[in-house]
C-alpha atoms as a PDB file:
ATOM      1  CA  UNK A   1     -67.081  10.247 -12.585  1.00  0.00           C
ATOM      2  CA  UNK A   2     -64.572   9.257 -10.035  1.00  0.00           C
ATOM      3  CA  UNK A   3     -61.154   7.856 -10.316  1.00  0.00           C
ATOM      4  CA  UNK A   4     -58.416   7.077  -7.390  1.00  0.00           C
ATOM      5  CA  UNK A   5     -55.300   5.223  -8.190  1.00  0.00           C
ATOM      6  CA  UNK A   6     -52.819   4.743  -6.229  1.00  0.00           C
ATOM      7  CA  UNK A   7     -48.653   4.293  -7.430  1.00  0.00           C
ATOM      8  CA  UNK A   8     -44.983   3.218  -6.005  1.00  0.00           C
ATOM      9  CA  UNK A   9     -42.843   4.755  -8.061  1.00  0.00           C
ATOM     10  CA  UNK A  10     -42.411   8.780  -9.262  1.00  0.00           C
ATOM     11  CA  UNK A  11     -42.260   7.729 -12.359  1.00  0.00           C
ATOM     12  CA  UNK A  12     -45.688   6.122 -12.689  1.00  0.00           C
ATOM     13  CA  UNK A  13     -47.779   9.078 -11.173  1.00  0.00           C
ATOM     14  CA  UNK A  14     -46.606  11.370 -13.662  1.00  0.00           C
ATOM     15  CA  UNK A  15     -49.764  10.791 -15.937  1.00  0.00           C
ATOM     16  CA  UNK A  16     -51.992  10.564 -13.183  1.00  0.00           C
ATOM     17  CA  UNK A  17     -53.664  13.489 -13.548  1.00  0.00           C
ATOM     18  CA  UNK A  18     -55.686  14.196 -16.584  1.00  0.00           C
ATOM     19  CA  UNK A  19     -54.841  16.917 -19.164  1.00  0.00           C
ATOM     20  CA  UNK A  20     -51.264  18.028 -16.824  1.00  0.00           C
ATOM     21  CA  UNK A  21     -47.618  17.376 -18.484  1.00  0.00           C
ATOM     22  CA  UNK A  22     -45.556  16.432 -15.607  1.00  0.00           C
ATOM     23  CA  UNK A  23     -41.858  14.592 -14.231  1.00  0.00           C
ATOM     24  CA  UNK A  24     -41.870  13.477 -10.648  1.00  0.00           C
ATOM     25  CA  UNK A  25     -38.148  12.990  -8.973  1.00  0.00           C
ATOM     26  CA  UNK A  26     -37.946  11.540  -5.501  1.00  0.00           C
ATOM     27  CA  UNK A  27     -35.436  13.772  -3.140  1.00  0.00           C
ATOM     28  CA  UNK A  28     -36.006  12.522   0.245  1.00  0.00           C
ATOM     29  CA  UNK A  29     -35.361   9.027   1.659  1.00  0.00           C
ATOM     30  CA  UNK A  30     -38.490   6.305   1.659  1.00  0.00           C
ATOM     31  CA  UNK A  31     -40.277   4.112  -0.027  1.00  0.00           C
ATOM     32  CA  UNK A  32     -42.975   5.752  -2.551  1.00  0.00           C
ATOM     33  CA  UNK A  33     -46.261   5.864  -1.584  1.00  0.00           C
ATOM     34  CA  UNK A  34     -48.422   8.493  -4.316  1.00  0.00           C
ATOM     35  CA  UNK A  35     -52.512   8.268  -4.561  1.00  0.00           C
ATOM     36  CA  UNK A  36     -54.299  10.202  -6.697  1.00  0.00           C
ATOM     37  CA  UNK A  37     -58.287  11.203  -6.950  1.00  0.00           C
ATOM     38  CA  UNK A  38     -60.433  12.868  -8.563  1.00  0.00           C
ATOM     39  CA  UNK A  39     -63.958  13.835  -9.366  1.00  0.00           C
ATOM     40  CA  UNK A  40     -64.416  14.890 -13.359  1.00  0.00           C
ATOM     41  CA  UNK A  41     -67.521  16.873 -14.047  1.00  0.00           C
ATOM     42  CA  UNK A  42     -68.266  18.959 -17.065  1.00  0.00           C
ATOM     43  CA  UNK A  43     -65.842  21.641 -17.676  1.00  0.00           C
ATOM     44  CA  UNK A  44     -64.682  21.093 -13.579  1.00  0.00           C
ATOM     45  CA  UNK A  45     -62.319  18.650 -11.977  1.00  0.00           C
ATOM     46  CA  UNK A  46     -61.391  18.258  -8.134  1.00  0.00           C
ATOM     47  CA  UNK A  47     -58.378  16.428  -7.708  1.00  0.00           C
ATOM     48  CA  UNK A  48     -56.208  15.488  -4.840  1.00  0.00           C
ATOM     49  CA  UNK A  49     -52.660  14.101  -4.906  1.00  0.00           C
ATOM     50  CA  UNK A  50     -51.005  12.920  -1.952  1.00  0.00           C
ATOM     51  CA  UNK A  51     -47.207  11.784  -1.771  1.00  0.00           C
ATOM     52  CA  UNK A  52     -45.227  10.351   1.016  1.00  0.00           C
ATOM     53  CA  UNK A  53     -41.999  11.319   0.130  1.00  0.00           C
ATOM     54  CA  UNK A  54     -40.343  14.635  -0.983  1.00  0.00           C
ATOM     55  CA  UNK A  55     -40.480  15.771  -4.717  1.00  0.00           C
ATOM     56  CA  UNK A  56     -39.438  17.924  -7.374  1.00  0.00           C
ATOM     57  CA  UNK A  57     -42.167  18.386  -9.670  1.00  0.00           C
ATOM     58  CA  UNK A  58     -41.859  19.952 -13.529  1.00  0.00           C
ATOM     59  CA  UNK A  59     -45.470  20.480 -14.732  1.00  0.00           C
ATOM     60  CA  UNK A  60     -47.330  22.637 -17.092  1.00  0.00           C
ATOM     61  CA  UNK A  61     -51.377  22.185 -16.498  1.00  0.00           C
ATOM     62  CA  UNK A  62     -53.788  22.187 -19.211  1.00  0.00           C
ATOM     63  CA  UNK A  63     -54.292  24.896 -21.538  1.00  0.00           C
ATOM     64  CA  UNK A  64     -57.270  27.306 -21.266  1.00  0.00           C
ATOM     65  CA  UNK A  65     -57.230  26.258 -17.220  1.00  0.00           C
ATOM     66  CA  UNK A  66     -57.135  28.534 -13.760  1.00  0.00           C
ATOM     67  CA  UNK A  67     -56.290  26.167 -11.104  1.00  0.00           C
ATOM     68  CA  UNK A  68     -57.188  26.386  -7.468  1.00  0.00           C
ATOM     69  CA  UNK A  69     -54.533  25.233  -5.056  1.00  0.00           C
ATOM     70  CA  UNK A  70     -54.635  25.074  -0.855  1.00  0.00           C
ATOM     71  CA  UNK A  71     -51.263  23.363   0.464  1.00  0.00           C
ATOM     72  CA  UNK A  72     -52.148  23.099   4.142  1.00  0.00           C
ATOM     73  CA  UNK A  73     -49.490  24.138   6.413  1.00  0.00           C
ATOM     74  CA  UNK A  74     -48.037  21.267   8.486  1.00  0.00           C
ATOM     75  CA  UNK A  75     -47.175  22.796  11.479  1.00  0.00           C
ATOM     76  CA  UNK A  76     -47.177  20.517  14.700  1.00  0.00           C
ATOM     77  CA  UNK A  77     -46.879  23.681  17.235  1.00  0.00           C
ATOM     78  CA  UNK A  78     -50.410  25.064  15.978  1.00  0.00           C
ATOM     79  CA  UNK A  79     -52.063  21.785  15.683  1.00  0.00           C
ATOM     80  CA  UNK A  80     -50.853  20.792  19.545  1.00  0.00           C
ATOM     81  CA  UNK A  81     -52.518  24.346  20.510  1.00  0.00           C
ATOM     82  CA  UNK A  82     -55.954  23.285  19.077  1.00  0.00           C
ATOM     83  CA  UNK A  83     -55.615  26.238  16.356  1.00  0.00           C
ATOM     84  CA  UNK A  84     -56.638  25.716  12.621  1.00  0.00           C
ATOM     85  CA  UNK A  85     -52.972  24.980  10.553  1.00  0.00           C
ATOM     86  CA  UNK A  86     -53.381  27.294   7.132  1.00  0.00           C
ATOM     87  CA  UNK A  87     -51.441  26.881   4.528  1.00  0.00           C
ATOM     88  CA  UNK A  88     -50.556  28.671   0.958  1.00  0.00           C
ATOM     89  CA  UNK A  89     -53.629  28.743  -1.209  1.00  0.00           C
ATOM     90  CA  UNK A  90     -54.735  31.228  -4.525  1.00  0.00           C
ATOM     91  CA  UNK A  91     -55.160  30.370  -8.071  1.00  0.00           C
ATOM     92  CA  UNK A  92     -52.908  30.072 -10.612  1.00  0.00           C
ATOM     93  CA  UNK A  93     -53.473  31.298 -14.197  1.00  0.00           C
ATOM     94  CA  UNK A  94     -50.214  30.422 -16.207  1.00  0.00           C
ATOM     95  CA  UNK A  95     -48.563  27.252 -14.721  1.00  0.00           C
ATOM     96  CA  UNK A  96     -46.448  26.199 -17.815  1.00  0.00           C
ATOM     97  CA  UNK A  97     -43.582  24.665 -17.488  1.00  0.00           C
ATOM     98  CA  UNK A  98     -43.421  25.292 -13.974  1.00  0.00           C
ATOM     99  CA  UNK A  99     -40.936  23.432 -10.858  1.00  0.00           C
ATOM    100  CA  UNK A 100     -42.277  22.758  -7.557  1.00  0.00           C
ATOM    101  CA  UNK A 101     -41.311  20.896  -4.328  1.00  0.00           C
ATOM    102  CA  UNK A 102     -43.419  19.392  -2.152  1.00  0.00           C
ATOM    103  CA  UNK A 103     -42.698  18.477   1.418  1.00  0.00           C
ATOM    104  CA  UNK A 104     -43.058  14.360   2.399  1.00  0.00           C
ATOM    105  CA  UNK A 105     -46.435  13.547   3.440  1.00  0.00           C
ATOM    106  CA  UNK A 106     -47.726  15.844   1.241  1.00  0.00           C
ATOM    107  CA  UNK A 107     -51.741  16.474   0.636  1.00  0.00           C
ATOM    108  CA  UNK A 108     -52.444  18.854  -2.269  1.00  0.00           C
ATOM    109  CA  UNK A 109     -56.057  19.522  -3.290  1.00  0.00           C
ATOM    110  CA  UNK A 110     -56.753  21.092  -6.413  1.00  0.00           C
ATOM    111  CA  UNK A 111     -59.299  22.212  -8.570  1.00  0.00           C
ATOM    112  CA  UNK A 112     -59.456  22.910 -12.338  1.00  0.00           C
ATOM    113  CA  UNK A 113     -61.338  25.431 -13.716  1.00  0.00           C
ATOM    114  CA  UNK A 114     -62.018  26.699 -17.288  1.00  0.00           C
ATOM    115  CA  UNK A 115     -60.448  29.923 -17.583  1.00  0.00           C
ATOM    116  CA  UNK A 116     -63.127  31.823 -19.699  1.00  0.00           C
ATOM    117  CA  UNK A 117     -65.750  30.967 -17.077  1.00  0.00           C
ATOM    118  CA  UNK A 118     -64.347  32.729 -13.908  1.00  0.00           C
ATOM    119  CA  UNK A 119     -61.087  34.701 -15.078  1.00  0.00           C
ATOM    120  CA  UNK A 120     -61.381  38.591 -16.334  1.00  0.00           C
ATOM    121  CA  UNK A 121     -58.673  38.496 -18.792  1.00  0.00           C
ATOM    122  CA  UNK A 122     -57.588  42.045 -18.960  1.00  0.00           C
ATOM    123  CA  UNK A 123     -57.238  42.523 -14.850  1.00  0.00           C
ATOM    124  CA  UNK A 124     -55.412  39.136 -15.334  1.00  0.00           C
ATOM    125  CA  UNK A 125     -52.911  39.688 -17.933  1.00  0.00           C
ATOM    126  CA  UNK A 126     -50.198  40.485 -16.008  1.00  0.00           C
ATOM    127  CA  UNK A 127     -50.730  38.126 -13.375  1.00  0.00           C
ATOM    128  CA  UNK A 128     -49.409  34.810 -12.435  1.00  0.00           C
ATOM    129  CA  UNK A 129     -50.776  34.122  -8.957  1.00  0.00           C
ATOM    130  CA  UNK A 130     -54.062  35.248  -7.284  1.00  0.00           C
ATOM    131  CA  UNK A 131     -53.503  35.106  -3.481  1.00  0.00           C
ATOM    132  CA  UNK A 132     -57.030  33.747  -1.892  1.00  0.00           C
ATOM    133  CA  UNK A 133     -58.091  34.598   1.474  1.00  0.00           C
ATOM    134  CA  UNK A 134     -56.517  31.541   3.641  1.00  0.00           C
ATOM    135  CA  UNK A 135     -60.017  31.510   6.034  1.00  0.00           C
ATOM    136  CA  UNK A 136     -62.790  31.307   2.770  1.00  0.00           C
ATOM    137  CA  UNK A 137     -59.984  29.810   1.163  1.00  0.00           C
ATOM    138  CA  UNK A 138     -59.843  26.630   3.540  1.00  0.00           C
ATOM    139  CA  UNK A 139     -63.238  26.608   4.011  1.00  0.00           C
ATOM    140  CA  UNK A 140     -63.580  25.797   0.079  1.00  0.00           C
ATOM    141  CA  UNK A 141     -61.042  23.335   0.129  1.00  0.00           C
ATOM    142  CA  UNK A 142     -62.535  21.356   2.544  1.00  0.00           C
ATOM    143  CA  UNK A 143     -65.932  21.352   0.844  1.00  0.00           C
ATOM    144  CA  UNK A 144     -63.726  20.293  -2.094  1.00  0.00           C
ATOM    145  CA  UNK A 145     -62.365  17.247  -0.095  1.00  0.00           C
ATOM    146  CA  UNK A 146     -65.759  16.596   1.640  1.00  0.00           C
ATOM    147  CA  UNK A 147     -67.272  15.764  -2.027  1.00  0.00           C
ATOM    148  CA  UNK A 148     -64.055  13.563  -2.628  1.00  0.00           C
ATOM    149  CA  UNK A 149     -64.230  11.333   0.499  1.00  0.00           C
ATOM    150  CA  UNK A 150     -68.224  10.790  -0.357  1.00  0.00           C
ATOM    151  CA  UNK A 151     -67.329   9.678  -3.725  1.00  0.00           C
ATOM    152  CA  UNK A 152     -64.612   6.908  -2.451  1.00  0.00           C
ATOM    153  CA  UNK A 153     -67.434   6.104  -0.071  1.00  0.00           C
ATOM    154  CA  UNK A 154     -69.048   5.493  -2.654  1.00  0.00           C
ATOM    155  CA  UNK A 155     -71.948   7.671  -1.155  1.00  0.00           C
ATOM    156  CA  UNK A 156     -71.277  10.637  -3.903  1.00  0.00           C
ATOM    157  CA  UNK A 157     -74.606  12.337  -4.015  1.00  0.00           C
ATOM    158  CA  UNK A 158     -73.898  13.913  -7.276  1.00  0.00           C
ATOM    159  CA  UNK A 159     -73.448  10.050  -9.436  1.00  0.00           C
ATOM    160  CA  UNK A 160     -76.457  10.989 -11.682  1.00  0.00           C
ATOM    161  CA  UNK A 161     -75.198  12.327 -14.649  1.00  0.00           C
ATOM    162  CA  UNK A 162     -78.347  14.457 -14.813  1.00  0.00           C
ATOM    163  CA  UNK A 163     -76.857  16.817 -11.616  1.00  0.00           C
ATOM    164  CA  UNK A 164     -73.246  16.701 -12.774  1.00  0.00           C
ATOM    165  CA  UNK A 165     -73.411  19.848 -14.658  1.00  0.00           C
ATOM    166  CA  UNK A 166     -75.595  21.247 -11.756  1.00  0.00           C
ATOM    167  CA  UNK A 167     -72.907  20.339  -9.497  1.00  0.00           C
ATOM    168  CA  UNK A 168     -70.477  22.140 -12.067  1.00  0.00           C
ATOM    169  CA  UNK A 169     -71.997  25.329 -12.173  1.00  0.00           C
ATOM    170  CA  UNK A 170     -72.581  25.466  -8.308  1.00  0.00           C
ATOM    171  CA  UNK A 171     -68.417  24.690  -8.112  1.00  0.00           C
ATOM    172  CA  UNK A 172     -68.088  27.340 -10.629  1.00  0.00           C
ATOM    173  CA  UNK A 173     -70.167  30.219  -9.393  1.00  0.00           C
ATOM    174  CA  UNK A 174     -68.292  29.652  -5.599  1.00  0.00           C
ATOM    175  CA  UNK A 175     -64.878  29.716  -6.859  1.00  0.00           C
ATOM    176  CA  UNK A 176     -65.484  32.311  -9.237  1.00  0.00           C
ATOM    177  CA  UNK A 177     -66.720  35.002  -6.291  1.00  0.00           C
ATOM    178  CA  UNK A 178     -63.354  33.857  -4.525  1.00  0.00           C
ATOM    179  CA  UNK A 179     -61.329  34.472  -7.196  1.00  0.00           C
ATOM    180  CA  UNK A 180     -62.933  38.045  -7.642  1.00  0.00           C
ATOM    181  CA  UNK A 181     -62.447  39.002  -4.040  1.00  0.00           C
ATOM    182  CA  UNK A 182     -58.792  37.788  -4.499  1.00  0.00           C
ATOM    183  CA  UNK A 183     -55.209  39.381  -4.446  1.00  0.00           C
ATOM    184  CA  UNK A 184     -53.495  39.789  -8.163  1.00  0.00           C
ATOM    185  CA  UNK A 185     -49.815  39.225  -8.379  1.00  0.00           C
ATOM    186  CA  UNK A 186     -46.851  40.555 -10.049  1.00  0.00           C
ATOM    187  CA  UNK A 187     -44.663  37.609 -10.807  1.00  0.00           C
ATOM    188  CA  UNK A 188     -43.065  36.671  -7.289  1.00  0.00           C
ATOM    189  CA  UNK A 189     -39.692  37.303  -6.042  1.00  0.00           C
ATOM    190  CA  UNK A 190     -39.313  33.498  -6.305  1.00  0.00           C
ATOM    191  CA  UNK A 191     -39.198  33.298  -9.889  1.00  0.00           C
ATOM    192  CA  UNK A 192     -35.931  34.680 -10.211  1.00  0.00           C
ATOM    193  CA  UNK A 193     -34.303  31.360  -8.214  1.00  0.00           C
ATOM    194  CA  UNK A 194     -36.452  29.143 -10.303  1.00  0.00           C
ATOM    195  CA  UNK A 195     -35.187  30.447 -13.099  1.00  0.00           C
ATOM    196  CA  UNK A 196     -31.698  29.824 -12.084  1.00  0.00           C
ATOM    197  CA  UNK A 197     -32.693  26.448 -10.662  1.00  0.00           C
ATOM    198  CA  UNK A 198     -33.905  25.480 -14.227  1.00  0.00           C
ATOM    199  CA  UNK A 199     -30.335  26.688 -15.434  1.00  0.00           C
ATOM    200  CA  UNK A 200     -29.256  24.058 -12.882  1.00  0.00           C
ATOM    201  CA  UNK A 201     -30.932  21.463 -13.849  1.00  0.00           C
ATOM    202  CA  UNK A 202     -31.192  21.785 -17.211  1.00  0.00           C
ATOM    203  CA  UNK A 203     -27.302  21.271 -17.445  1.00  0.00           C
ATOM    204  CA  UNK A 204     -26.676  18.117 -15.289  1.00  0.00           C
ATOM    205  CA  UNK A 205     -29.810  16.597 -17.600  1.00  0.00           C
ATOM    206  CA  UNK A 206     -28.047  18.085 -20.738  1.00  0.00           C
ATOM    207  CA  UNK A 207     -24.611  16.194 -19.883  1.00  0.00           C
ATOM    208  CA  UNK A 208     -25.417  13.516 -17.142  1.00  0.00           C
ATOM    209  CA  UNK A 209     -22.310  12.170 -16.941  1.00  0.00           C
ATOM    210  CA  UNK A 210     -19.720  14.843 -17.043  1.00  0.00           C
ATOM    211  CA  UNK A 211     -18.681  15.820 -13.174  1.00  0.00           C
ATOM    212  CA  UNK A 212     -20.218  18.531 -12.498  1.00  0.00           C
ATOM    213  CA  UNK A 213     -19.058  20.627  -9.445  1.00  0.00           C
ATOM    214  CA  UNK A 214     -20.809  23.990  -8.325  1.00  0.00           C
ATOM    215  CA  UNK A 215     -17.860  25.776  -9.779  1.00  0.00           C
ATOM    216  CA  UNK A 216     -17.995  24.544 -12.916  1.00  0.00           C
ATOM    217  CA  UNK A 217     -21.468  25.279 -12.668  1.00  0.00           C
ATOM    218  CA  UNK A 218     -20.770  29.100 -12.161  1.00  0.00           C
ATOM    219  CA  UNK A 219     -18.556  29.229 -14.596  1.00  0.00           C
ATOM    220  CA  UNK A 220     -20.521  27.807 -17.513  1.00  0.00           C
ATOM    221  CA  UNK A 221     -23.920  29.258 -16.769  1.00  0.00           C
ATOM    222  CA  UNK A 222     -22.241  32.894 -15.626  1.00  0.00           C
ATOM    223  CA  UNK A 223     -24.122  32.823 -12.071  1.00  0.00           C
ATOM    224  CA  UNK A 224     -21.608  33.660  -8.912  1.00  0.00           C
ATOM    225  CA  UNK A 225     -21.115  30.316  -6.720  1.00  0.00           C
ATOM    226  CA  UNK A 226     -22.625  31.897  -4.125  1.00  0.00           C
ATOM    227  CA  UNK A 227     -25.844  32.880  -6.040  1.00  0.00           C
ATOM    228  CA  UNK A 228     -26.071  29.586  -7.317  1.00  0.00           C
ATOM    229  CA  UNK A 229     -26.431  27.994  -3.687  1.00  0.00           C
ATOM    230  CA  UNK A 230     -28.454  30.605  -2.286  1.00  0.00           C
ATOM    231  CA  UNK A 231     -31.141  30.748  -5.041  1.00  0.00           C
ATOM    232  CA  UNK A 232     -31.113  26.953  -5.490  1.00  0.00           C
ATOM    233  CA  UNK A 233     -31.390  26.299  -1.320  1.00  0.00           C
ATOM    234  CA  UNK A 234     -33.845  29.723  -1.571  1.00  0.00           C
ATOM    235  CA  UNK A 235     -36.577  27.417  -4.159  1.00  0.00           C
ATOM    236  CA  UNK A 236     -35.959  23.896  -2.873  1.00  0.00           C
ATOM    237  CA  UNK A 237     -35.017  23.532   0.493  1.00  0.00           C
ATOM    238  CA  UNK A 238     -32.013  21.632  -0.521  1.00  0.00           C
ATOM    239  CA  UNK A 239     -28.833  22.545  -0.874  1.00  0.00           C
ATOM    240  CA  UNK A 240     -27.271  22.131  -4.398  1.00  0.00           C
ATOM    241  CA  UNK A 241     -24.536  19.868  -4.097  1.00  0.00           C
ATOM    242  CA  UNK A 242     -27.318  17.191  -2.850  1.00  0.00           C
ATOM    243  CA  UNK A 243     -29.559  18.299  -5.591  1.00  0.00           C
ATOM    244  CA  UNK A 244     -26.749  17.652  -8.135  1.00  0.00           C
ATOM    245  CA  UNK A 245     -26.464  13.792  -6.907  1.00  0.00           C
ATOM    246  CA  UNK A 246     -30.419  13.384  -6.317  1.00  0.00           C
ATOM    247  CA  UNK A 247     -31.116  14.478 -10.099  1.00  0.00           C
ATOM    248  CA  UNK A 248     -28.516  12.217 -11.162  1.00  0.00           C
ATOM    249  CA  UNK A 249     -29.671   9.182  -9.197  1.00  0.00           C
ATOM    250  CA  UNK A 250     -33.448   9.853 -10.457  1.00  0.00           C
ATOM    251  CA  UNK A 251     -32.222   9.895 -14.093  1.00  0.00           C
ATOM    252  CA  UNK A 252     -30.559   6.363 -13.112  1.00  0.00           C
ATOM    253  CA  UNK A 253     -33.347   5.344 -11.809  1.00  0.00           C
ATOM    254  CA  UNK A 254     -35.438   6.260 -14.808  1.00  0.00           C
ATOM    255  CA  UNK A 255     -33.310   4.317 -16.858  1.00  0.00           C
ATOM    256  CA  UNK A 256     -33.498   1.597 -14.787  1.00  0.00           C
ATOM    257  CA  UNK A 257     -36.984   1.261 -15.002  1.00  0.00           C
ATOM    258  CA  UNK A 258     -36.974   1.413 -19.053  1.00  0.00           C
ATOM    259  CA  UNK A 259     -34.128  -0.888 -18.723  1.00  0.00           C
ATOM    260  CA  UNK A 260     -36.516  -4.044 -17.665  1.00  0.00           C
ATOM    261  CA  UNK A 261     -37.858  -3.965 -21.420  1.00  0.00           C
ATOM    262  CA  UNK A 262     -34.780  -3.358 -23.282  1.00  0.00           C
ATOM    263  CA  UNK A 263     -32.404  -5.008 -21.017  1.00  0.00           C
ATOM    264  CA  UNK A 264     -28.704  -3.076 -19.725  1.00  0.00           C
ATOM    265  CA  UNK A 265     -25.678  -3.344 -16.717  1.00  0.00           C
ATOM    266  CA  UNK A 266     -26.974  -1.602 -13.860  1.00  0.00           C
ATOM    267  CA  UNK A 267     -23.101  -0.424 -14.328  1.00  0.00           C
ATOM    268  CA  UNK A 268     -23.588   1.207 -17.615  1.00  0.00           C
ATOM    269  CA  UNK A 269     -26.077   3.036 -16.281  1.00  0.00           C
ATOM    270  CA  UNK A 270     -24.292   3.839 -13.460  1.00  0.00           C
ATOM    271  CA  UNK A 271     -21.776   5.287 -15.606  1.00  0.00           C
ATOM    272  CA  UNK A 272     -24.114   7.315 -18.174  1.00  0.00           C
ATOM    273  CA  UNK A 273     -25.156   9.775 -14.795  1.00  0.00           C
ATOM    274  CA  UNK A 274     -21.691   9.827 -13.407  1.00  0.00           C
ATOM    275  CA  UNK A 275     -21.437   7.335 -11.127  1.00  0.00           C
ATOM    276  CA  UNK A 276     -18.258   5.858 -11.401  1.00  0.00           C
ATOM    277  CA  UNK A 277     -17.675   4.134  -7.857  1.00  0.00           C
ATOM    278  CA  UNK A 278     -20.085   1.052  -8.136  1.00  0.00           C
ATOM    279  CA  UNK A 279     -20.058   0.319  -4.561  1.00  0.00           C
ATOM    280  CA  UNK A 280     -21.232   4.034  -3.899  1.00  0.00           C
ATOM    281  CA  UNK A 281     -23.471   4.624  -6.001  1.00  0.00           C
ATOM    282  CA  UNK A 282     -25.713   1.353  -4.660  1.00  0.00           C
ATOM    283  CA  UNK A 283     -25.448   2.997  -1.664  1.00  0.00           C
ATOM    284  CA  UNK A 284     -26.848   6.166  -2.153  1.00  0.00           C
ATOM    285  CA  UNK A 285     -29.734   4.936  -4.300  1.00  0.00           C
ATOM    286  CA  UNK A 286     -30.829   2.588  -2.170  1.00  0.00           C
ATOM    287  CA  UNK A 287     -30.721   5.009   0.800  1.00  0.00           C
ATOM    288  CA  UNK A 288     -32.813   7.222  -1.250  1.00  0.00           C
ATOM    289  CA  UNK A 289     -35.142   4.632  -3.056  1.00  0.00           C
ATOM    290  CA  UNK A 290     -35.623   2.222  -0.330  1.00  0.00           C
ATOM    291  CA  UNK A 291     -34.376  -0.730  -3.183  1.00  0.00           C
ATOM    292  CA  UNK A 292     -31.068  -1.429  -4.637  1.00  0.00           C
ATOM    293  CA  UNK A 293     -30.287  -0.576  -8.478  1.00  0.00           C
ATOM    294  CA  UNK A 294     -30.781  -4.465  -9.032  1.00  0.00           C
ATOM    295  CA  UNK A 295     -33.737  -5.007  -7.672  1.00  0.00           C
ATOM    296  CA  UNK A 296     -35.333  -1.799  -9.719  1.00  0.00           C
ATOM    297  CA  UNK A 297     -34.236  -3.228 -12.871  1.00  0.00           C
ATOM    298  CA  UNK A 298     -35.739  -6.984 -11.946  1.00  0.00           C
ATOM    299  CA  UNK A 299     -39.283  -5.790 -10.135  1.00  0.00           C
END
């Protein structure tokens, strides 16, 4: 079966993707512009999300699952020279409750896998990231995206429910020999700054409204001021005292939207995330949202 939807709002494409627990906040400038698609076959599902603006993503991806992921590197230097862009690509075998960012204009194919068909649990076990060969990794992916574009042609040569689990199987037995030939991780040097960007987080969502500077921040989680920039600009790309307004304005803006069926003052919300300067705070949410607070609330 094959579904594509398509969404204008973070918000909304948090469910898009069957099985996943996920929050989508906006942290670049734009209008939203999010598709989704996907191809569900017995036991396999190829999915591809695409997003125009920046994100931060919290997700945790269905139990039981190994997902295959292949980020392709956008870099305009390599493309101009005629040579293939790469990207990041590998599987991942224990994404709960995990934060990501992902660049505007981003194009993320993915495929989900039962775990007990390809994964040898006790090699695993320690493991949070298999590292797949970029070259047969690519190649996959785009035989992944091939069978996607046929389908919203509506020239998907596997529509017969009769193949699907032939189809399955064949996706199964490929992946699987790419996964064996793989790379098994420790946990990455990464997770330490996620960690501490969770700490970050965690307490501007736990007390929206309260000021929060970066040294009050040090001084009630017990991380160094310094530490606290570096690991948060380290795992985002952003540096925290923008990521302490953008989370605030997102959790306005989620309001907001549950706001326009149980009706409040744009200003009280305002107020709940800290926003005391009316006049300001329209300003920066509409330079990140593309819409003033109003016309969220009244859409």
């Amino acid at each position: 079966m094959y579904v594509e939807t398509t969404f204008h709002d973070a918000v909304e494409q948090e469910t898009s993707l069957p099985g996943w627990r996920q929050e989508y906040r906006q942290v670049s400038t734009g209008g939203y512009d999010g598709r989704t698609a996907a191809i569900l076959l017995p036991g396999v599902e190829i999915l591809r999300e695409t997003i125009s603006v920046g994100t931060e993503q919290v997700f945790s991806a269905p139990e039981g699952s190994v997902i295959f992921y292949y980020y392709p590197k956008l870099d305009e230097s390599e493309l101009a020279r005629g040579e293939r862009a790469l990207g990041v690509s590998g599987f991942a075998l224990n994404w709960t409750n995990r934060i990501g960012f992902m660049d505007a204009g981003s194009d993320l194919p993915m495929l989900v896998l039962r775990r007990s068909a390809i994964c040898d649990e006790e090699r695993s076990s320690k493991a949070q990231l298999v590292e797949a060969p970029l070259e047969h990794a690519a190649f996959l992916a785009d035989w992944l995206l091939s069978l996607l574009g046929a389908a919203s042609q509506q020239s998907y040569p596997y529509a017969r429910e009769d193949v699907d689990e032939l189809l399955a199987d064949l996706i199964t037995d490929r992946f699987e020999l790419l996964f064996q030939t793989s790379i098994f991780c420790e946990i990455p040097q990464i997770a330490k700054a996620e960690k501490i960007y969770k700490k970050i987080r965690d307490r501007i969502l736990d007390a929206p409204d309260r000021p929060h500077t970066v040294r009050s921040l040090s001084r009630e989680l017990g991380v160094s001021a310094f530490e606290l920039r570096a690991s948060c600009q380290s795992f985002s790309q952003i540096p925290l005292d923008k990521i302490l307004t953008l989370l605030r304005l997102n959790g306005a803006r989620r309001d907001l939207l549950q706001a326009r069926c149980a009706p409040r003052k744009v200003s009280d919300i305002a107020m709940d995330w800290g926003f005391f300067h009316w006049s300001r705070f329209a300003l920066r949410y509409r330079s990140l949202f593309g819409e003033t607070p109003s016309e969220t609330l009244k859409s």
